[in-house]
PDB file of N, CA and C in Angstrom:
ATOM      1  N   UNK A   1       2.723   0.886  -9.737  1.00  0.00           N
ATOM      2  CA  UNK A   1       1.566   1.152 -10.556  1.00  0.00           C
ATOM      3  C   UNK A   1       0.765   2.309  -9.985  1.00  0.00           C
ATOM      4  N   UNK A   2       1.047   2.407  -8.890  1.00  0.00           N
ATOM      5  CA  UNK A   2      -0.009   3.561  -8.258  1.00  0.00           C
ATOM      6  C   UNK A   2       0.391   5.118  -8.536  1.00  0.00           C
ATOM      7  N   UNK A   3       1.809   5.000  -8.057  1.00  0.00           N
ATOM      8  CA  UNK A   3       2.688   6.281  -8.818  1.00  0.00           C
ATOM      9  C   UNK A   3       2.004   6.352 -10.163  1.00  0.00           C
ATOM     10  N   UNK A   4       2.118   5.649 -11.080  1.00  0.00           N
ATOM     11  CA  UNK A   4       2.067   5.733 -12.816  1.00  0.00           C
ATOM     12  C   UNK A   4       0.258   5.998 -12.563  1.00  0.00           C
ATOM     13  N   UNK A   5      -0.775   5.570 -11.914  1.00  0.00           N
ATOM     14  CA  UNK A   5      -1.852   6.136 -11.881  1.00  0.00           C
ATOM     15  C   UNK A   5      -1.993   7.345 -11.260  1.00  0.00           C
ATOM     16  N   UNK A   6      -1.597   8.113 -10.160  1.00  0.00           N
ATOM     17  CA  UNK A   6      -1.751   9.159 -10.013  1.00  0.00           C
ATOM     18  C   UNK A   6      -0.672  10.553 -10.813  1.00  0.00           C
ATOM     19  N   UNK A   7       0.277  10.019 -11.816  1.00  0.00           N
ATOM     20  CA  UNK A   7       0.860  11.063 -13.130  1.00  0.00           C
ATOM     21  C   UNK A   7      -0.469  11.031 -13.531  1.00  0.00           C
ATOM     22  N   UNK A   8      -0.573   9.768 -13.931  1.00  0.00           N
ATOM     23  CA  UNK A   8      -1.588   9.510 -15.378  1.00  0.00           C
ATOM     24  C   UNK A   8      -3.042  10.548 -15.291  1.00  0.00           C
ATOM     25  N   UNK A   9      -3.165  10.293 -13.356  1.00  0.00           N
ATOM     26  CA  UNK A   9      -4.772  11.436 -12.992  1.00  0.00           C
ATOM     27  C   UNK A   9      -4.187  12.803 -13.235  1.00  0.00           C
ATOM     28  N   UNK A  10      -3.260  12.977 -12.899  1.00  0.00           N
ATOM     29  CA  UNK A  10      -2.454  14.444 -12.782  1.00  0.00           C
ATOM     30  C   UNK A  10      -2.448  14.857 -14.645  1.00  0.00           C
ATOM     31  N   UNK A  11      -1.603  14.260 -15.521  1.00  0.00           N
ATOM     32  CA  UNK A  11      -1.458  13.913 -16.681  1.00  0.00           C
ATOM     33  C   UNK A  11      -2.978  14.662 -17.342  1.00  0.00           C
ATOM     34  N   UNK A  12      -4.356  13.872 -16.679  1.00  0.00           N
ATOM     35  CA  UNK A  12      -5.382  14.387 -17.636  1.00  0.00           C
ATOM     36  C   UNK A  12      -5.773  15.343 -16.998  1.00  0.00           C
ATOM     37  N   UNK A  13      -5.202  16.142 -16.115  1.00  0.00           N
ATOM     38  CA  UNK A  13      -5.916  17.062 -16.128  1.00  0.00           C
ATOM     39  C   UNK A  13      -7.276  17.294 -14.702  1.00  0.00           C
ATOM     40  N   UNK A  14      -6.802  16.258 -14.033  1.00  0.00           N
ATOM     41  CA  UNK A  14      -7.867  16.276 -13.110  1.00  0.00           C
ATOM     42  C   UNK A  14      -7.348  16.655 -11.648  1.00  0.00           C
ATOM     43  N   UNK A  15      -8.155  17.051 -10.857  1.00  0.00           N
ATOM     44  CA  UNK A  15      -7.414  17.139  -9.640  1.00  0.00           C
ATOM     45  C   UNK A  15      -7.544  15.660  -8.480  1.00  0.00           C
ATOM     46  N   UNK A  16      -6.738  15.970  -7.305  1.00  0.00           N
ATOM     47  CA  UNK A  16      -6.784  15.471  -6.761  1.00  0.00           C
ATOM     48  C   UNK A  16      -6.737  16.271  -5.526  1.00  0.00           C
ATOM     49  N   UNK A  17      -7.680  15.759  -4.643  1.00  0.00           N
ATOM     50  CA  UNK A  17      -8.795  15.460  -4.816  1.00  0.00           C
ATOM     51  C   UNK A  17      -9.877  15.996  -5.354  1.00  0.00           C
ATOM     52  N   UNK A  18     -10.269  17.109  -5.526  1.00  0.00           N
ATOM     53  CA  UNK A  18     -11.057  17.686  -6.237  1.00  0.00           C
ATOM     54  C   UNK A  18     -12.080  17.321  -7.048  1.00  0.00           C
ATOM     55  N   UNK A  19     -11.206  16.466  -8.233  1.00  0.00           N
ATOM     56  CA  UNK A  19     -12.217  15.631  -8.928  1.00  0.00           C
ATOM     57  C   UNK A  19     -12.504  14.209  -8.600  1.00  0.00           C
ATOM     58  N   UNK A  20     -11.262  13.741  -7.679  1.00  0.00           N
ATOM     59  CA  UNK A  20     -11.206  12.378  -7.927  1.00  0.00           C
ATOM     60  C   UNK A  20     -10.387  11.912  -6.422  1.00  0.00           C
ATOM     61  N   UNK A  21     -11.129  11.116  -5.639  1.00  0.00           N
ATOM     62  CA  UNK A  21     -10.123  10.784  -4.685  1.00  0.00           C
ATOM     63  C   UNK A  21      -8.953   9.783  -4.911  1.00  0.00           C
ATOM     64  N   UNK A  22      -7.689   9.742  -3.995  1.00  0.00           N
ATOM     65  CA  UNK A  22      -6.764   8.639  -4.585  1.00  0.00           C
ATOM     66  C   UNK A  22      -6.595   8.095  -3.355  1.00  0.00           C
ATOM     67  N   UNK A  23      -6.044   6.702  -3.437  1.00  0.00           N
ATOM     68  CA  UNK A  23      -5.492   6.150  -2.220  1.00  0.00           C
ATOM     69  C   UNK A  23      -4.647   4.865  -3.181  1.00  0.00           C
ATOM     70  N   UNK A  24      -3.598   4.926  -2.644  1.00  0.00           N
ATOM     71  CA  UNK A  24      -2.526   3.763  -2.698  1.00  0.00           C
ATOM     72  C   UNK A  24      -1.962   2.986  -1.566  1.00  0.00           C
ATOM     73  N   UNK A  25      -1.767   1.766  -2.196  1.00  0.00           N
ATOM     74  CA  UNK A  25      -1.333   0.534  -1.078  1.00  0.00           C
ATOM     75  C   UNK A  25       0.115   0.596  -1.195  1.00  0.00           C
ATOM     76  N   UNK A  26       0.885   0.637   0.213  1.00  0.00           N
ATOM     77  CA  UNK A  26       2.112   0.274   0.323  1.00  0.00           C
ATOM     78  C   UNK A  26       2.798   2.178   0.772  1.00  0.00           C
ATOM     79  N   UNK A  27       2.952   2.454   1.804  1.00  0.00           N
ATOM     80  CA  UNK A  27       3.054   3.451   2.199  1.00  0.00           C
ATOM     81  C   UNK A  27       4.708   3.902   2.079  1.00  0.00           C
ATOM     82  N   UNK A  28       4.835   4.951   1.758  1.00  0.00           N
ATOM     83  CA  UNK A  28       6.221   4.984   1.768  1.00  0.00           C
ATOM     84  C   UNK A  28       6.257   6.522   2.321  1.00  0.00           C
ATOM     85  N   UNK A  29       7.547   6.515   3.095  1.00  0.00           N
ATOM     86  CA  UNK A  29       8.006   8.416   3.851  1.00  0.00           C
ATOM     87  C   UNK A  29       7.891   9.425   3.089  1.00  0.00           C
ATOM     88  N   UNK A  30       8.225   9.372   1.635  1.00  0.00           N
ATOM     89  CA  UNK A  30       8.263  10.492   1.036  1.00  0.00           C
ATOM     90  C   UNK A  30       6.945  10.676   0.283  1.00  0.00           C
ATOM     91  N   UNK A  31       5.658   9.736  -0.117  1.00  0.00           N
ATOM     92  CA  UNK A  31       4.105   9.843  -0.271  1.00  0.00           C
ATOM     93  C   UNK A  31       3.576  11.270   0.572  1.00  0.00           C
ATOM     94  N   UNK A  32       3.954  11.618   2.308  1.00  0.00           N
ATOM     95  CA  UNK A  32       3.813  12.650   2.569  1.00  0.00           C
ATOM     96  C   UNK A  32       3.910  14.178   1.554  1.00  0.00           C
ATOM     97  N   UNK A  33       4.983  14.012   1.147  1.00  0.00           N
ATOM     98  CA  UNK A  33       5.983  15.131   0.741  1.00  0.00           C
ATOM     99  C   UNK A  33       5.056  15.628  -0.737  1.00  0.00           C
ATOM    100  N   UNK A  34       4.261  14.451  -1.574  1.00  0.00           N
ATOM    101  CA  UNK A  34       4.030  14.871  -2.917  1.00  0.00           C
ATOM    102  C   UNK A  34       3.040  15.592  -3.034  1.00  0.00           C
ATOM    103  N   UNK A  35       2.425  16.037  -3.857  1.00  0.00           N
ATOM    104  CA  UNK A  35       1.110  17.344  -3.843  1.00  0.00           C
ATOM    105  C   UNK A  35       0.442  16.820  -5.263  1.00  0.00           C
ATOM    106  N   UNK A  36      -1.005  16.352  -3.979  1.00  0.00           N
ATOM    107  CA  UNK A  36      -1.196  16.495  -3.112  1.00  0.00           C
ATOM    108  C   UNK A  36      -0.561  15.250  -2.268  1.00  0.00           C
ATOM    109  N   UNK A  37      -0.373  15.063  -0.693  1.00  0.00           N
ATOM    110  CA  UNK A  37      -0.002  14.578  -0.030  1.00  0.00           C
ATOM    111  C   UNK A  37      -0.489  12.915  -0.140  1.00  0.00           C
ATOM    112  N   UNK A  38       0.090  11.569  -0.302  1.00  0.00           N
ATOM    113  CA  UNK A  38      -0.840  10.640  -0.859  1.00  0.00           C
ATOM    114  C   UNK A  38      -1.360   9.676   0.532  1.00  0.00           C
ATOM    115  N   UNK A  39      -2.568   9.505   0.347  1.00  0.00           N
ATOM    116  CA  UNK A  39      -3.317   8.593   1.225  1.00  0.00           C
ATOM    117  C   UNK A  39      -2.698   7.376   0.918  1.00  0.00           C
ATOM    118  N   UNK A  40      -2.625   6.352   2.038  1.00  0.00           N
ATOM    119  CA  UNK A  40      -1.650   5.342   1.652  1.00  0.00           C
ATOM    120  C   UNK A  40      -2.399   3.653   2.751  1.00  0.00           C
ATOM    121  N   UNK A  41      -1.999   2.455   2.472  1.00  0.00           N
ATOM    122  CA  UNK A  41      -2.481   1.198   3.234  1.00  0.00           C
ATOM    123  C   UNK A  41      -0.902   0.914   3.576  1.00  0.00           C
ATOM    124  N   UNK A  42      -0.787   0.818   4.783  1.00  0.00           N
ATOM    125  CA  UNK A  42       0.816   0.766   5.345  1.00  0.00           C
ATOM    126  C   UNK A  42       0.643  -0.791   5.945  1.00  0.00           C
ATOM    127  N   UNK A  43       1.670  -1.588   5.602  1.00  0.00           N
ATOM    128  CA  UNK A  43       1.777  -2.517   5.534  1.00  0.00           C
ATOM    129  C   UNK A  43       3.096  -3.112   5.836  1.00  0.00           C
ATOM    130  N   UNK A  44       3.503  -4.009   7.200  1.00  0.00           N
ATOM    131  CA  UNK A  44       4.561  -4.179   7.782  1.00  0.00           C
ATOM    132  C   UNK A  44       5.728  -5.047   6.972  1.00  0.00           C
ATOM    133  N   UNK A  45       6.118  -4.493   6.171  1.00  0.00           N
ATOM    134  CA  UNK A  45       6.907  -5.111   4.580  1.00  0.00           C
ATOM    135  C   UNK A  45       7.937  -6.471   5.405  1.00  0.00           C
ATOM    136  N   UNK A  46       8.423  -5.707   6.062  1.00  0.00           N
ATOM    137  CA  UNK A  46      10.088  -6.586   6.777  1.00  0.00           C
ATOM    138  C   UNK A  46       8.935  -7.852   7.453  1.00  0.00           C
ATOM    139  N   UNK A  47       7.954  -7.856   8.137  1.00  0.00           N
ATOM    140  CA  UNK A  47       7.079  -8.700   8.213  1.00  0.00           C
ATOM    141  C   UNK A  47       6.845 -10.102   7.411  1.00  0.00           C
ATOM    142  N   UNK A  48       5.925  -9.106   6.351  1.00  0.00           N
ATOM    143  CA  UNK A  48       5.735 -10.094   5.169  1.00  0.00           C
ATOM    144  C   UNK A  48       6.935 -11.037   4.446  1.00  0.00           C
ATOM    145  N   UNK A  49       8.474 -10.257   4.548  1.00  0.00           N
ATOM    146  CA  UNK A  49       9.074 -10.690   4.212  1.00  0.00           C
ATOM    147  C   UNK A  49       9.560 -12.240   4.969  1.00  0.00           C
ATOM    148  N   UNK A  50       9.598 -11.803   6.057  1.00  0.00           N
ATOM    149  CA  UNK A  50       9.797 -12.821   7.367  1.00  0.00           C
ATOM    150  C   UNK A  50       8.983 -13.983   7.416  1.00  0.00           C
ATOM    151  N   UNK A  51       7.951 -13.707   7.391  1.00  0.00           N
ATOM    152  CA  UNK A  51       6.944 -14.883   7.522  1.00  0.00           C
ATOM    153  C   UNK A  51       6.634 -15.540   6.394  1.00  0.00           C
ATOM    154  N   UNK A  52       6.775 -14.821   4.949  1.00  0.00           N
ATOM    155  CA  UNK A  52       6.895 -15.260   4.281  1.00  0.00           C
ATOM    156  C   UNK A  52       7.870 -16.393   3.727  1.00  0.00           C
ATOM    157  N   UNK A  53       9.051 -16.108   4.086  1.00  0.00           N
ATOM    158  CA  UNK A  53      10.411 -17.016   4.052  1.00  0.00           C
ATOM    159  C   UNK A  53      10.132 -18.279   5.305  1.00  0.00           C
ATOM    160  N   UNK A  54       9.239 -18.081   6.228  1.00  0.00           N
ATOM    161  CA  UNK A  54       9.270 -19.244   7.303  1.00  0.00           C
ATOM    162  C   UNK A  54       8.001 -20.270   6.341  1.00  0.00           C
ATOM    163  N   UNK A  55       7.418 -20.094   5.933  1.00  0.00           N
ATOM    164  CA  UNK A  55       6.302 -20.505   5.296  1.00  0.00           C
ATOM    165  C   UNK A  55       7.115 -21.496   4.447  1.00  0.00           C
ATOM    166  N   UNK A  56       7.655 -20.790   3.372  1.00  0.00           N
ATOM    167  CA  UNK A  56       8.527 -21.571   2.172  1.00  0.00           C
ATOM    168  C   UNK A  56       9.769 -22.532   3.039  1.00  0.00           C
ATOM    169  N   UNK A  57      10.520 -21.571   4.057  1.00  0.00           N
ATOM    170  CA  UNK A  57      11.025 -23.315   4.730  1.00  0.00           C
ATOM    171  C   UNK A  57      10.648 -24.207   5.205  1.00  0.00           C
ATOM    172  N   UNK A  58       9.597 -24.477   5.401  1.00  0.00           N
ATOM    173  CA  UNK A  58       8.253 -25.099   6.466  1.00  0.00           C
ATOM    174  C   UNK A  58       8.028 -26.172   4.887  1.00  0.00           C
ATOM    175  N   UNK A  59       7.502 -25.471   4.073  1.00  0.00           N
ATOM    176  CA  UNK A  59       7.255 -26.104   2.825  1.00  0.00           C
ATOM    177  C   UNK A  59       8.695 -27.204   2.165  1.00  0.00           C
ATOM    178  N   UNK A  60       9.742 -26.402   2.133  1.00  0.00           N
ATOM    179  CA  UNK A  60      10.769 -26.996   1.479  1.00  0.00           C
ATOM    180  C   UNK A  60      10.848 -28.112   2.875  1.00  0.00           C
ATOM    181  N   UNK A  61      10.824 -27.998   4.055  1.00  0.00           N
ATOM    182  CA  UNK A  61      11.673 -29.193   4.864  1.00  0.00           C
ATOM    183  C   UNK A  61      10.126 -29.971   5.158  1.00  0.00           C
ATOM    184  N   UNK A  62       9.376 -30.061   4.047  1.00  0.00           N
ATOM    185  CA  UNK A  62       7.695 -30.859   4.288  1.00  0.00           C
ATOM    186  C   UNK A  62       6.806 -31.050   6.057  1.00  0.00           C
ATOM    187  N   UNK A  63       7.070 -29.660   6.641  1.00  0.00           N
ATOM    188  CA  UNK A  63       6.992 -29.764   7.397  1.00  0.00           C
ATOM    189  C   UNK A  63       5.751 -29.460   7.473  1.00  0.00           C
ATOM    190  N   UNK A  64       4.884 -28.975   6.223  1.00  0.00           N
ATOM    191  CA  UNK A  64       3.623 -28.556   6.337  1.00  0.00           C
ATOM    192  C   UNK A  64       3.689 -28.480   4.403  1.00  0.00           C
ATOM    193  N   UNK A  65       2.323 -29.204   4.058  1.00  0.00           N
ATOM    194  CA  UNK A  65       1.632 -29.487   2.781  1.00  0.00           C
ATOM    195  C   UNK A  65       0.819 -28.600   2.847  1.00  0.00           C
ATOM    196  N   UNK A  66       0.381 -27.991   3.285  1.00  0.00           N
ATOM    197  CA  UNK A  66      -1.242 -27.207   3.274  1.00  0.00           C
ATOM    198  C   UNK A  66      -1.140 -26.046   3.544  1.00  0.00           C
ATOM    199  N   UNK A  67      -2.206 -24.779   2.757  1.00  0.00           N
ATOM    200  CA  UNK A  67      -1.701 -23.300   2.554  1.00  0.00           C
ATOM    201  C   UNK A  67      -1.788 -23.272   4.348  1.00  0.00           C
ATOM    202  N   UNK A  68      -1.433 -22.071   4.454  1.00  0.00           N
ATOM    203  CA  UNK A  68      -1.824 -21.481   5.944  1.00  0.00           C
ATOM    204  C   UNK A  68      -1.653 -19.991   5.400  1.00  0.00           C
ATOM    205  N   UNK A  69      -2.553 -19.841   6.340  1.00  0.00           N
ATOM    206  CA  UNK A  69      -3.432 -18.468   6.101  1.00  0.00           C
ATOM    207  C   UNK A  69      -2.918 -17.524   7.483  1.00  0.00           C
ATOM    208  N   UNK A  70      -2.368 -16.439   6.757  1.00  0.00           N
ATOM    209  CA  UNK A  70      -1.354 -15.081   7.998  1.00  0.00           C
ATOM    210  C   UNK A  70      -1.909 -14.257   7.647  1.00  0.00           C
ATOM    211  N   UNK A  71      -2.704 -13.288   8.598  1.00  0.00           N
ATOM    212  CA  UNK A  71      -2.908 -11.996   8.485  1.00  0.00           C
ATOM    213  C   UNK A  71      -1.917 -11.160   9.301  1.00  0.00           C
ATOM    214  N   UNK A  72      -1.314 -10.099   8.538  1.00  0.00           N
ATOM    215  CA  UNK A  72      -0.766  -8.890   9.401  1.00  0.00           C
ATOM    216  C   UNK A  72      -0.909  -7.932   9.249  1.00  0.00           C
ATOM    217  N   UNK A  73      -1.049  -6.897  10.676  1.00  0.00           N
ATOM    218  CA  UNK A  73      -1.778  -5.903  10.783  1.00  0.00           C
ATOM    219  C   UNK A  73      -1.567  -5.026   9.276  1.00  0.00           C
ATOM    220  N   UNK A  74      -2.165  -3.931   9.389  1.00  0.00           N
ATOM    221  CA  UNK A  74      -2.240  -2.945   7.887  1.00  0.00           C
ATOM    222  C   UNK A  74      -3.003  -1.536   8.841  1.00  0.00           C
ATOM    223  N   UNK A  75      -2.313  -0.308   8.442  1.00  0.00           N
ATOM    224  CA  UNK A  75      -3.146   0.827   8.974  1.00  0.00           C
ATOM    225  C   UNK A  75      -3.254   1.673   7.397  1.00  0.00           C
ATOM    226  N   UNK A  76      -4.463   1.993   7.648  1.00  0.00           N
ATOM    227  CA  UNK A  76      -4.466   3.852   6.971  1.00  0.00           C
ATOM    228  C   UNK A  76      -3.971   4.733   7.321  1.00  0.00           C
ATOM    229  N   UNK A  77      -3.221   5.263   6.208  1.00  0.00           N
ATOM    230  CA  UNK A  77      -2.531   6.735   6.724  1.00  0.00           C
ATOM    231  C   UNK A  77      -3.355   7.248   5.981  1.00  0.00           C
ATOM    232  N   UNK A  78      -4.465   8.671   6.475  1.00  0.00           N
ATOM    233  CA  UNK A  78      -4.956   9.197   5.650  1.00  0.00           C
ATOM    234  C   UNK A  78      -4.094  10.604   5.432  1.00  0.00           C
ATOM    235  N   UNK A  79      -4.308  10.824   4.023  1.00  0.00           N
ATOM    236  CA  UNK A  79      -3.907  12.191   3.638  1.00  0.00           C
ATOM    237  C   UNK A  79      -4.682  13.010   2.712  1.00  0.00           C
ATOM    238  N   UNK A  80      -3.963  13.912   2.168  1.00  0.00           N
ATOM    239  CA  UNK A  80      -5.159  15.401   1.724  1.00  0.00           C
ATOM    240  C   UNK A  80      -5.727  14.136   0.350  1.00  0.00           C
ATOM    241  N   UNK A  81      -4.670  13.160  -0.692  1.00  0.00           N
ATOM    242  CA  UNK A  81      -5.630  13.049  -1.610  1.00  0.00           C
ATOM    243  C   UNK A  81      -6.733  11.812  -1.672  1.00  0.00           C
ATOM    244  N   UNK A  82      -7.073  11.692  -0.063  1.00  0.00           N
ATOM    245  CA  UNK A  82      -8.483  11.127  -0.585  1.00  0.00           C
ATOM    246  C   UNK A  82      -9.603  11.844  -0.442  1.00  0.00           C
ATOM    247  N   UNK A  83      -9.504  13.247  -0.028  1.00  0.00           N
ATOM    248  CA  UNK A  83     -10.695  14.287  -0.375  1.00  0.00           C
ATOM    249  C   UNK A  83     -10.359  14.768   0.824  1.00  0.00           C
ATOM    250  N   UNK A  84     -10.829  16.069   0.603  1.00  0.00           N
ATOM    251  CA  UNK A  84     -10.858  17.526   1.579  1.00  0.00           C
ATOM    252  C   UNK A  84     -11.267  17.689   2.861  1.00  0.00           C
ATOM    253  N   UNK A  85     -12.072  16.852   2.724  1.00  0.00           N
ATOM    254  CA  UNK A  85     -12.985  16.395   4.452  1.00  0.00           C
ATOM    255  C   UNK A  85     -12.250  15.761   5.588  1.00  0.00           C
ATOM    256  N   UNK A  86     -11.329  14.924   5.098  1.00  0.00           N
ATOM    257  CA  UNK A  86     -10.670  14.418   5.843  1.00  0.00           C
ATOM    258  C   UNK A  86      -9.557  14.957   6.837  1.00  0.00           C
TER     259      UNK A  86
END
């Protein structure tokens, strides 16, 4: 969805950043490469995946009824399109 919002900013006509800052969640290698360069929330995927799957076996073998609550780390990568200053 974030791709399809920054065509869509591009699309009307606006810049980035210029008119409008952008930032998207979920960082990927080639976000560098696009123009302008995309600001991104990087997020340890193979992680989520992991802990996620221990959670649901934990659940399936009733080894735990009750949510539990995981935070994992997350950085900013900043780049040119969340504004010029940066």
């Amino acid at each position: 969805m974030g791709i399809g919002a920054f065509e869509a900013i591009k699309d009307l006509g606006l810049r980035i950043p210029g008119d409008i800052g952008f930032a998207i969640f979920d960082d990927l290698p080639w976000f560098a490469y696009l123009s302008p360069p995309l600001t991104a929330v990087s997020q340890p995927a193979f992680e989520v995946g992991k802990v996620g799957a221990e959670l649901l076996m934990e659940r399936l073998k009733k080894k735990r009824n009750t949510p539990k609550r995981v935070v994992l780390p997350t950085s900013l990568r900043i780049r040119y399109s969340a504004g010029e200053r940066w």
